[in-house]
PDB file of N, CA and C in Angstrom:
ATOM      1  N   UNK A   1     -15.887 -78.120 -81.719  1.00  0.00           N
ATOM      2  CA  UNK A   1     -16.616 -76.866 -81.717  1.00  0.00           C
ATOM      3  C   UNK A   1     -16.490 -76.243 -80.332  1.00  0.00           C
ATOM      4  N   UNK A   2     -16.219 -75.149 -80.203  1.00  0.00           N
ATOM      5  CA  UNK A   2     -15.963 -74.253 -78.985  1.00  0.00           C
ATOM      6  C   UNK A   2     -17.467 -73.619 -78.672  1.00  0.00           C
ATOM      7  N   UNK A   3     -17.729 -73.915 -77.675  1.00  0.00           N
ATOM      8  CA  UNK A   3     -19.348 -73.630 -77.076  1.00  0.00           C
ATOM      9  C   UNK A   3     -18.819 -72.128 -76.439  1.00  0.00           C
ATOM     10  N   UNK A   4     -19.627 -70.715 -76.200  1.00  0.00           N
ATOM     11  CA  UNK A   4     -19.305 -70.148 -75.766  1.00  0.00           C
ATOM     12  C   UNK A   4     -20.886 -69.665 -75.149  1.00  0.00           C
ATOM     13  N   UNK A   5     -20.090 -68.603 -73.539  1.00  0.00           N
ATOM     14  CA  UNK A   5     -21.137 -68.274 -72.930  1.00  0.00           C
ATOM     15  C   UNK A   5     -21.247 -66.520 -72.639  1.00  0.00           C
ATOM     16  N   UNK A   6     -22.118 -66.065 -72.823  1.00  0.00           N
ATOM     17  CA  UNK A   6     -21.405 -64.056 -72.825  1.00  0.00           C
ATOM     18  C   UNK A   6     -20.394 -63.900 -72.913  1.00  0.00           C
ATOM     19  N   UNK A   7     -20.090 -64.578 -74.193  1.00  0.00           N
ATOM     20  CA  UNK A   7     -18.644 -64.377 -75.037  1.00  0.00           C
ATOM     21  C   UNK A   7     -17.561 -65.195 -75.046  1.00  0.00           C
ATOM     22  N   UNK A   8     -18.179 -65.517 -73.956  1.00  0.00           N
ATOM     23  CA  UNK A   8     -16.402 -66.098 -72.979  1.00  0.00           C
ATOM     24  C   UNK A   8     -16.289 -67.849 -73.923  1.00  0.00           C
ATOM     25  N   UNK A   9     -15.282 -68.387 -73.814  1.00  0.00           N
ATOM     26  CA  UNK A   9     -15.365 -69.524 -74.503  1.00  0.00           C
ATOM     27  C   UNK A   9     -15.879 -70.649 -73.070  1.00  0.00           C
ATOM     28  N   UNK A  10     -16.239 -71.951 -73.190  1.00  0.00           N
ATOM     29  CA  UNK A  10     -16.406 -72.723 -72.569  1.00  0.00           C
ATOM     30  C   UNK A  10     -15.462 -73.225 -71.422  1.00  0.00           C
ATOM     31  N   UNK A  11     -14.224 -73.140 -71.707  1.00  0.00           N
ATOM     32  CA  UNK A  11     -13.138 -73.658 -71.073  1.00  0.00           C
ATOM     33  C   UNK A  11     -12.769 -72.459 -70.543  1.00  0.00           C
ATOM     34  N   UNK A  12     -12.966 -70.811 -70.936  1.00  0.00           N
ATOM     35  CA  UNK A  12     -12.377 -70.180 -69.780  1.00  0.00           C
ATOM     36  C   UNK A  12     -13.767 -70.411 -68.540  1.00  0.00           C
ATOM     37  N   UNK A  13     -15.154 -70.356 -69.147  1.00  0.00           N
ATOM     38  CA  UNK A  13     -15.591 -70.453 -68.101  1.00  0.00           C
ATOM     39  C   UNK A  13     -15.579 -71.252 -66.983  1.00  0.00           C
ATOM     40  N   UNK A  14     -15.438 -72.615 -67.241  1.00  0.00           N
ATOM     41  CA  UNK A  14     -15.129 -74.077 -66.803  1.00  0.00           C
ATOM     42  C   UNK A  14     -14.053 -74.005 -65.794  1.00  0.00           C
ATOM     43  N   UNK A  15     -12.814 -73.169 -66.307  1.00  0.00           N
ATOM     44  CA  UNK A  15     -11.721 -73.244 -65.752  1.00  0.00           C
ATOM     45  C   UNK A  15     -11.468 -72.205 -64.747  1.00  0.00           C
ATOM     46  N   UNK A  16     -12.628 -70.962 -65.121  1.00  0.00           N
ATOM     47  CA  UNK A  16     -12.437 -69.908 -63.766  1.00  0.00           C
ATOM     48  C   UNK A  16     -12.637 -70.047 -62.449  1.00  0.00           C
ATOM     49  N   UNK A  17     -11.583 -69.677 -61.703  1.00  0.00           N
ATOM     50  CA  UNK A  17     -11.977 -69.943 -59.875  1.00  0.00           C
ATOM     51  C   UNK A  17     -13.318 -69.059 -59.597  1.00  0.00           C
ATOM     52  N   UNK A  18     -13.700 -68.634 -60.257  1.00  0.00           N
ATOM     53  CA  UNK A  18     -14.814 -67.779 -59.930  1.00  0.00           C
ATOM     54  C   UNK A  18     -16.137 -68.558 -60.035  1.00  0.00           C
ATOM     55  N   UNK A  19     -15.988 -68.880 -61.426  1.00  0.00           N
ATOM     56  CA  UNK A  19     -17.294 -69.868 -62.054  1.00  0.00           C
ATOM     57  C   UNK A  19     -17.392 -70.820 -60.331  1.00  0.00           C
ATOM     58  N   UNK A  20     -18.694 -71.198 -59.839  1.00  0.00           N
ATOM     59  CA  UNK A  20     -19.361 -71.938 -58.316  1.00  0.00           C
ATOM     60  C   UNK A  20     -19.061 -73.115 -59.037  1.00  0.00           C
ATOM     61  N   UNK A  21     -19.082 -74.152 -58.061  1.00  0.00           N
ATOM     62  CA  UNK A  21     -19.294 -76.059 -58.484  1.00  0.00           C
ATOM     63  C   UNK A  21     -20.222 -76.230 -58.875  1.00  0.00           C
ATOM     64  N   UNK A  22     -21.791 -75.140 -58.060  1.00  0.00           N
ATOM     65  CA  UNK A  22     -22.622 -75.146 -59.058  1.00  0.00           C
ATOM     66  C   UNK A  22     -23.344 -75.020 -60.060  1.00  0.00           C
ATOM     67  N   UNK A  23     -22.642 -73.675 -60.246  1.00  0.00           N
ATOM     68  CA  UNK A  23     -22.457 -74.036 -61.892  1.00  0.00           C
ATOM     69  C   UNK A  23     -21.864 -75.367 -62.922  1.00  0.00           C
ATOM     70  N   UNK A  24     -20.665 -75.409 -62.494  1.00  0.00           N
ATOM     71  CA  UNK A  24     -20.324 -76.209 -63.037  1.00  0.00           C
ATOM     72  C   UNK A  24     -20.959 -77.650 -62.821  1.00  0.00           C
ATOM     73  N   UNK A  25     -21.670 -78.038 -62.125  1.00  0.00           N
ATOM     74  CA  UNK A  25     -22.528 -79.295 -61.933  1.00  0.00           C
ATOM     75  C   UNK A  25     -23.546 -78.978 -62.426  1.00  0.00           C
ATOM     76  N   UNK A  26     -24.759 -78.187 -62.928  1.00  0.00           N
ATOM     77  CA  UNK A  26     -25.675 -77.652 -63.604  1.00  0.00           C
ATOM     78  C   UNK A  26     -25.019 -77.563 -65.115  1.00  0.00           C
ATOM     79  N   UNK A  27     -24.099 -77.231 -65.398  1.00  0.00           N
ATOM     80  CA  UNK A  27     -23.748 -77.421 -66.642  1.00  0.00           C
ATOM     81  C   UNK A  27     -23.157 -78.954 -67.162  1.00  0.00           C
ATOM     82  N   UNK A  28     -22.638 -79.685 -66.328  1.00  0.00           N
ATOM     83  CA  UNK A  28     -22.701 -80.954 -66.494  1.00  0.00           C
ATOM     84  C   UNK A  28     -24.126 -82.308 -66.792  1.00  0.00           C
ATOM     85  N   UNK A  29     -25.181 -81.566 -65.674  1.00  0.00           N
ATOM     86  CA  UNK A  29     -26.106 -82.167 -65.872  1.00  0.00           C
ATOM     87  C   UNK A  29     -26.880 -81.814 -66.944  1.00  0.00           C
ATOM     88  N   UNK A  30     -26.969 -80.665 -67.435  1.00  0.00           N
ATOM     89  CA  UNK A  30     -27.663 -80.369 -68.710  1.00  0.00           C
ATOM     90  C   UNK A  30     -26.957 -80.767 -69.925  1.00  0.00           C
ATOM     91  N   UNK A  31     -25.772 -80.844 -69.518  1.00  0.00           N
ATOM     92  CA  UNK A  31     -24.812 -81.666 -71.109  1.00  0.00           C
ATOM     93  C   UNK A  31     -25.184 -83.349 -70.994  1.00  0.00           C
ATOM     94  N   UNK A  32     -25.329 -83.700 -69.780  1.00  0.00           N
ATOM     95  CA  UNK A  32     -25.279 -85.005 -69.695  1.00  0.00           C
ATOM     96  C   UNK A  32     -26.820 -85.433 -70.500  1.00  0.00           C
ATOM     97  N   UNK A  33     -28.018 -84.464 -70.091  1.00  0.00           N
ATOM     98  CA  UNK A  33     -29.098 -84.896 -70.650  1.00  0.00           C
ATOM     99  C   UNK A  33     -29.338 -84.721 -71.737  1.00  0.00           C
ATOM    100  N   UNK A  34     -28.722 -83.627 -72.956  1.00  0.00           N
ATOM    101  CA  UNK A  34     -28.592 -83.341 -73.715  1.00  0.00           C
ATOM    102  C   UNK A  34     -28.337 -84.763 -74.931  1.00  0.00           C
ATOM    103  N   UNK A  35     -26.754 -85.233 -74.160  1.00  0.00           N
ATOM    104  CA  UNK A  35     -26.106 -86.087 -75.122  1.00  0.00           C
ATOM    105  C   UNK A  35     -27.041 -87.463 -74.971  1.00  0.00           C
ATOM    106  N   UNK A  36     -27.407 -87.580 -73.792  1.00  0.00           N
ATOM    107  CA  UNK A  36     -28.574 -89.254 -73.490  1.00  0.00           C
ATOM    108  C   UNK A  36     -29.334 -89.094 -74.859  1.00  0.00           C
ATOM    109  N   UNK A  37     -30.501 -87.719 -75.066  1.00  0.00           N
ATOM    110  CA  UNK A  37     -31.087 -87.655 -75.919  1.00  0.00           C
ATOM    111  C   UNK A  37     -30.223 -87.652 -77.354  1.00  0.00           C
ATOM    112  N   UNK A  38     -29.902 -86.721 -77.352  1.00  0.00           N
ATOM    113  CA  UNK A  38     -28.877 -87.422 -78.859  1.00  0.00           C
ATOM    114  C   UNK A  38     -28.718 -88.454 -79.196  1.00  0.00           C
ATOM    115  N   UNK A  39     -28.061 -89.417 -78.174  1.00  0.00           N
ATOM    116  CA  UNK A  39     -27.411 -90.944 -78.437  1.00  0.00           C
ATOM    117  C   UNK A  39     -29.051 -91.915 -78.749  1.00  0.00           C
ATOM    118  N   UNK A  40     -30.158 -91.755 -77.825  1.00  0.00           N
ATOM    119  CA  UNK A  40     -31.265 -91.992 -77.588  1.00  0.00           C
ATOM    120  C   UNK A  40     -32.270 -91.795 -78.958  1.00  0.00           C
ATOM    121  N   UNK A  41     -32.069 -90.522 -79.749  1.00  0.00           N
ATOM    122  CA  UNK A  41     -32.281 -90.416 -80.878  1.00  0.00           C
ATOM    123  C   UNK A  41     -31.425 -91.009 -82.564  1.00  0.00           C
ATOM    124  N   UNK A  42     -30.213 -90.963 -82.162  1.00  0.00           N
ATOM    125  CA  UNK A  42     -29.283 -91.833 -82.863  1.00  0.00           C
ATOM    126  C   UNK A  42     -29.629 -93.563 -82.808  1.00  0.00           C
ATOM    127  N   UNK A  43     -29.684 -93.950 -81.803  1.00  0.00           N
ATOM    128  CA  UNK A  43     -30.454 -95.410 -81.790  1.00  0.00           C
ATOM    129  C   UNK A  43     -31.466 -95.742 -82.123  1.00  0.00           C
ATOM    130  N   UNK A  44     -32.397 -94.674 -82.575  1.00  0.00           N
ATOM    131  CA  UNK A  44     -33.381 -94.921 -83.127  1.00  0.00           C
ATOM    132  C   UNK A  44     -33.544 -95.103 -84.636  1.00  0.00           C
ATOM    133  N   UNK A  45     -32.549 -94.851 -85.194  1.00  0.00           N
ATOM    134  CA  UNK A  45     -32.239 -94.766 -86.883  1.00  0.00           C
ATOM    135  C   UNK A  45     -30.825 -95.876 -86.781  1.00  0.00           C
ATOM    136  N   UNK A  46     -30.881 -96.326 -85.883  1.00  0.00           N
ATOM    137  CA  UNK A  46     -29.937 -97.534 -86.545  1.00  0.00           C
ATOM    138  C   UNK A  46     -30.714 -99.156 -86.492  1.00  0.00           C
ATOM    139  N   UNK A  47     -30.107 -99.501 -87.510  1.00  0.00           N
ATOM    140  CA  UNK A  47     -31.290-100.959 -87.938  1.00  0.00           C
ATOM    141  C   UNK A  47     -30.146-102.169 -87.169  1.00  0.00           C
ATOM    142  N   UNK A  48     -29.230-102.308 -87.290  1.00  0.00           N
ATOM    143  CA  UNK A  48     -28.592-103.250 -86.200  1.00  0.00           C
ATOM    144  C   UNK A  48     -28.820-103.343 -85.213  1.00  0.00           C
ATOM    145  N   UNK A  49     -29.582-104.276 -84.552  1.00  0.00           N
ATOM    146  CA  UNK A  49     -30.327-104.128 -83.148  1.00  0.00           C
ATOM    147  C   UNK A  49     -28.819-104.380 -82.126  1.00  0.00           C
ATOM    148  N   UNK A  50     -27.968-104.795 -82.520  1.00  0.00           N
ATOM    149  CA  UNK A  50     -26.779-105.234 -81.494  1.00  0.00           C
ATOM    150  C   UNK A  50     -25.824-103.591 -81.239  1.00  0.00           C
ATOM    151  N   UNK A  51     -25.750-102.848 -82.262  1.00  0.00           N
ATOM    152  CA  UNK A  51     -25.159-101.461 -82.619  1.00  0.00           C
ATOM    153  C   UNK A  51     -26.568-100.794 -81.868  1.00  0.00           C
ATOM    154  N   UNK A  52     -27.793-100.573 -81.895  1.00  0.00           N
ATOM    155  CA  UNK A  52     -29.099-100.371 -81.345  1.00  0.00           C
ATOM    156  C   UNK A  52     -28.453-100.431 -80.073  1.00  0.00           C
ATOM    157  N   UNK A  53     -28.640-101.373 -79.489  1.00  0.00           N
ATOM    158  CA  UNK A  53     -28.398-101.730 -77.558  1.00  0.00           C
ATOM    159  C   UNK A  53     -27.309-101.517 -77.394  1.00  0.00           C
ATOM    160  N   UNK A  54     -26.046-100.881 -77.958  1.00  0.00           N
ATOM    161  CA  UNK A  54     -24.776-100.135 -77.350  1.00  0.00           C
ATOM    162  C   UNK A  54     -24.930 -98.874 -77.260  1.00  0.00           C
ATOM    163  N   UNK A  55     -25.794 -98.510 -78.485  1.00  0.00           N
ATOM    164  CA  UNK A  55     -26.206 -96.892 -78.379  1.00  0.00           C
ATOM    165  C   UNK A  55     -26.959 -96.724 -76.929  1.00  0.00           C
ATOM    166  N   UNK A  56     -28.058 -97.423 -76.690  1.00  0.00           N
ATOM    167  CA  UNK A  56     -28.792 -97.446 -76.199  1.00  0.00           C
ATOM    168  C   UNK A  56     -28.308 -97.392 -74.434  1.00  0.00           C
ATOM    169  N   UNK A  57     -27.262 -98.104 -74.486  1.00  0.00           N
ATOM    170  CA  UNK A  57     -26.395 -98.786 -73.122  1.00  0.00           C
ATOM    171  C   UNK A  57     -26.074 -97.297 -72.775  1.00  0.00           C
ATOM    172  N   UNK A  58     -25.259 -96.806 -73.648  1.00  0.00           N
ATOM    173  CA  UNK A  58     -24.130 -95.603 -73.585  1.00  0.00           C
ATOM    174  C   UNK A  58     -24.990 -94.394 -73.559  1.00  0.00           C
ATOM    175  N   UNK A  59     -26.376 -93.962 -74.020  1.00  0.00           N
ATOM    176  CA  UNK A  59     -27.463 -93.144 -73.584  1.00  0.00           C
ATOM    177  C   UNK A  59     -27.337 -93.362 -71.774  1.00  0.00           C
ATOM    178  N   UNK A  60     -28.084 -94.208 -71.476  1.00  0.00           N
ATOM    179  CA  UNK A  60     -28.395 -94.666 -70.098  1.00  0.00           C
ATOM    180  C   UNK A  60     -27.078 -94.125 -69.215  1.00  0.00           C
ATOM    181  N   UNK A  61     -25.759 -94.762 -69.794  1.00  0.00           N
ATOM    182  CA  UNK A  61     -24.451 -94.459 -69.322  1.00  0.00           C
ATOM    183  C   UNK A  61     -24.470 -92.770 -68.408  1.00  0.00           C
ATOM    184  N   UNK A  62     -24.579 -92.362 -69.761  1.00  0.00           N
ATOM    185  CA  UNK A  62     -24.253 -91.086 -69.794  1.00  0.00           C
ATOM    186  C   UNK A  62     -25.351 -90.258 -68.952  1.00  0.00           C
ATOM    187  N   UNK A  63     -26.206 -90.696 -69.211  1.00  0.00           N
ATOM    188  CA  UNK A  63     -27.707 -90.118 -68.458  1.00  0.00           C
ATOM    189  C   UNK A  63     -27.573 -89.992 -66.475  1.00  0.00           C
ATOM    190  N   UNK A  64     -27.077 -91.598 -66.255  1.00  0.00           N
ATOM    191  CA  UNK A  64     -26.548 -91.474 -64.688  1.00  0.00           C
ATOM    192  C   UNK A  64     -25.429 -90.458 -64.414  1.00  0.00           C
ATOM    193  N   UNK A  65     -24.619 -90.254 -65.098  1.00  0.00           N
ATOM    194  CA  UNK A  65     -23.577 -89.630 -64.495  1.00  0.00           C
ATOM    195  C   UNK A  65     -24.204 -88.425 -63.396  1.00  0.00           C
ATOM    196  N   UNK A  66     -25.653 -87.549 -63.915  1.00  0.00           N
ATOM    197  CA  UNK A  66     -26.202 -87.033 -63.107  1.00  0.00           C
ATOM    198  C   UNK A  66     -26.402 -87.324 -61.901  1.00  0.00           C
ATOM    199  N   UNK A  67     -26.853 -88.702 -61.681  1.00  0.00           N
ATOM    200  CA  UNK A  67     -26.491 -88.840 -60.395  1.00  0.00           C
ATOM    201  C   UNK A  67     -25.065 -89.224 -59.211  1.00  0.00           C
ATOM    202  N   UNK A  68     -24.032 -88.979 -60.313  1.00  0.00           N
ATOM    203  CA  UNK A  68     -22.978 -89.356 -59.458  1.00  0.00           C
ATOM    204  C   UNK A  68     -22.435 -87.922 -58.358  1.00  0.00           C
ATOM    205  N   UNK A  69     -22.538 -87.750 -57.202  1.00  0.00           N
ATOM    206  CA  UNK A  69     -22.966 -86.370 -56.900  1.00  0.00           C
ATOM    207  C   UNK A  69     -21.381 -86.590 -56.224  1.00  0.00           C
ATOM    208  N   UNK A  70     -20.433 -87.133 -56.516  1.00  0.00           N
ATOM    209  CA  UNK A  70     -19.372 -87.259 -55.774  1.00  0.00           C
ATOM    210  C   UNK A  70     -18.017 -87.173 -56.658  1.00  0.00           C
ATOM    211  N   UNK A  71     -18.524 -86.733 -57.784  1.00  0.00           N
ATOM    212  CA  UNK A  71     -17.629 -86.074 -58.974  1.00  0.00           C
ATOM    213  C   UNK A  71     -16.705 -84.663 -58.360  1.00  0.00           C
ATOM    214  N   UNK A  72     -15.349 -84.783 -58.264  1.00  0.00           N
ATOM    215  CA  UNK A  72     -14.137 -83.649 -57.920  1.00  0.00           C
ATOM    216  C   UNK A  72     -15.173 -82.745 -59.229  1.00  0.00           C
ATOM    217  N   UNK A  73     -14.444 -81.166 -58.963  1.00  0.00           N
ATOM    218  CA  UNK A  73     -14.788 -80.196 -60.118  1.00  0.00           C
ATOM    219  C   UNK A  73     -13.912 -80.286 -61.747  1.00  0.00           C
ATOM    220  N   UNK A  74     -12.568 -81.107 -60.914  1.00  0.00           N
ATOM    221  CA  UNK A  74     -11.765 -81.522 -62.243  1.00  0.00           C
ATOM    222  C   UNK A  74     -12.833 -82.536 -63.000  1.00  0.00           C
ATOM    223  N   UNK A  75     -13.103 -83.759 -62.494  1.00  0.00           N
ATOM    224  CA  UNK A  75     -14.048 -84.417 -62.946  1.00  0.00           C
ATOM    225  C   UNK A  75     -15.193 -84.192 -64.035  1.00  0.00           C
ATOM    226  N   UNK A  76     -15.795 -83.448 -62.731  1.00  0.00           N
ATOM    227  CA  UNK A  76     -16.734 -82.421 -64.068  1.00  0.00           C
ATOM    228  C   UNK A  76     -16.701 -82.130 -64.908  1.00  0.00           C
ATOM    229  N   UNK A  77     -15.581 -81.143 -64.962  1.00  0.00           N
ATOM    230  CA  UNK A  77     -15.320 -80.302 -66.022  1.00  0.00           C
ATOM    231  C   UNK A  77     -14.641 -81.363 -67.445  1.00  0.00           C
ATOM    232  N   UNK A  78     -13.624 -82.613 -66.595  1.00  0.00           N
ATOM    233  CA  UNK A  78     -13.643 -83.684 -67.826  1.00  0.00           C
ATOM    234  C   UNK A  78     -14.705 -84.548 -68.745  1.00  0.00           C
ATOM    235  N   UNK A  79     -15.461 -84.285 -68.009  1.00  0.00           N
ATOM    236  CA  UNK A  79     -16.591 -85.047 -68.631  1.00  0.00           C
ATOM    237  C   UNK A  79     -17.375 -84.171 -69.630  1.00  0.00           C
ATOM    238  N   UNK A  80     -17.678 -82.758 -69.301  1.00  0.00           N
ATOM    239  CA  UNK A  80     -18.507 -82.100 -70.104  1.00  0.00           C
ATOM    240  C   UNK A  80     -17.691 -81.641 -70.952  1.00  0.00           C
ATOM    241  N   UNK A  81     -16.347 -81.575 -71.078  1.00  0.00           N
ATOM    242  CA  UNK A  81     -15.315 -81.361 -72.045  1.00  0.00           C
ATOM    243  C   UNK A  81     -15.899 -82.665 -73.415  1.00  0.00           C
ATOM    244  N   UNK A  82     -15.462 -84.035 -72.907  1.00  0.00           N
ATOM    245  CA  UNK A  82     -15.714 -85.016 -73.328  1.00  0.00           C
ATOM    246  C   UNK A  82     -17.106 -85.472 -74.013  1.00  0.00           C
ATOM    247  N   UNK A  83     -18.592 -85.017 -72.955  1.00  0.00           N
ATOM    248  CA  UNK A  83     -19.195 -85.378 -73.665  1.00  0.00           C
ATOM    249  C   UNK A  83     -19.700 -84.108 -74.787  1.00  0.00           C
ATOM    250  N   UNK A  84     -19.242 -82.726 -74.519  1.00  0.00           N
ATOM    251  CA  UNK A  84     -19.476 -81.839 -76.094  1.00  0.00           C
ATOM    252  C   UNK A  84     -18.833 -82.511 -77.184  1.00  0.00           C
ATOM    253  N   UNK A  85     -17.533 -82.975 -77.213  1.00  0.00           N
ATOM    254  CA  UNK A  85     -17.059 -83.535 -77.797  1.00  0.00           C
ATOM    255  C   UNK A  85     -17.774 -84.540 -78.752  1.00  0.00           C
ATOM    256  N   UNK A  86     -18.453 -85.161 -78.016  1.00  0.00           N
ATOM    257  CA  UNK A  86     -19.139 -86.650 -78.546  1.00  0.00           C
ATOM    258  C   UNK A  86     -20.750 -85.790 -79.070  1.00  0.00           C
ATOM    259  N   UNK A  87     -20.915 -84.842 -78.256  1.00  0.00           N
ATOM    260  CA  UNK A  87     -22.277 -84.161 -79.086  1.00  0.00           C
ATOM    261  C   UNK A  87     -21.765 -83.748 -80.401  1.00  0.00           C
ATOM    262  N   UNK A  88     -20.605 -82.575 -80.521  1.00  0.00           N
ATOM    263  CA  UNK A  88     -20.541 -82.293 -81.811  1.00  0.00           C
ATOM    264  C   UNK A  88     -20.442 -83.583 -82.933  1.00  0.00           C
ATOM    265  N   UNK A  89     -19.554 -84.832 -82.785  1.00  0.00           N
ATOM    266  CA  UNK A  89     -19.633 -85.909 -83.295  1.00  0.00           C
ATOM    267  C   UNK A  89     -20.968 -85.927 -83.894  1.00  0.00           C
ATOM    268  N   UNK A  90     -21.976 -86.473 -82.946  1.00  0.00           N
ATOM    269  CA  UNK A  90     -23.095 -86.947 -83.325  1.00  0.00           C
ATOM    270  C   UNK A  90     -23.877 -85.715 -84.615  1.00  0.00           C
ATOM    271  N   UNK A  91     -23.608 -84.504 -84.058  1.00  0.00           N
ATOM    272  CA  UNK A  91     -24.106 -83.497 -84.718  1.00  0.00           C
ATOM    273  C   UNK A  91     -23.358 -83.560 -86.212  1.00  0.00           C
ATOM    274  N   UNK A  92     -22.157 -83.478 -86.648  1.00  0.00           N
ATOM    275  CA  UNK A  92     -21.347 -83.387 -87.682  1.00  0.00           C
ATOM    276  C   UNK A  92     -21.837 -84.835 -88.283  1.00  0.00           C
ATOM    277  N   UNK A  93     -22.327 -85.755 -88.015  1.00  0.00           N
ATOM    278  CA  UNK A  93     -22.680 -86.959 -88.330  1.00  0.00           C
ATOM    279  C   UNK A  93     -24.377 -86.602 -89.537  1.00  0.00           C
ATOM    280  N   UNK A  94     -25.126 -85.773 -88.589  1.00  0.00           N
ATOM    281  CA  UNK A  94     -26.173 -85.399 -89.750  1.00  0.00           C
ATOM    282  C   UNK A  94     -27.379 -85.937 -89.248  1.00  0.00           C
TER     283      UNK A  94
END
């Protein structure tokens, strides 16, 4: 799914020299907290407690990346590529 922002698609914004780092690190951290909760809510409807504590692992995972403050802007931008990716998943999942 292509996320778009005043029109523009996600990846031109992501990819413009214009768009600041901080933007683009504000949009990382709000995807990052986004998907914790998703995954965080997904573990909660699974009855395999061993499938449970990977969800659970990979919430947490994803949740620090916020603090990794030493992420290049390529970086960034791979990750929030990656984790929409894994949001729409979860979303198309139901």
């Amino acid at each position: 799914m292509d996320h778009t922002w005043k029109g523009r698609s996600d990846k031109e914004v992501l990819y413009d020299e214009d768009t600041s780092d901080e933007v683009i690190r504000d949009v990382l951290d709000h995807t990052s907290a986004r998907l914790s909760a998703a995954l965080a809510r997904k573990a909660e409807k699974i009855e395999d407690p061993k499938a449970r504590e990977e969800i659970k692992e990979r919430s947490i995972e994803v949740w620090q990346i916020q603090n990794n403050l030493g992420l290049s802007r390529e970086q960034m931008v791979e990750k929030i590529l990656r984790m929409r990716e894994e949001l729409d998943e979860i979303k198309n999942e139901g």
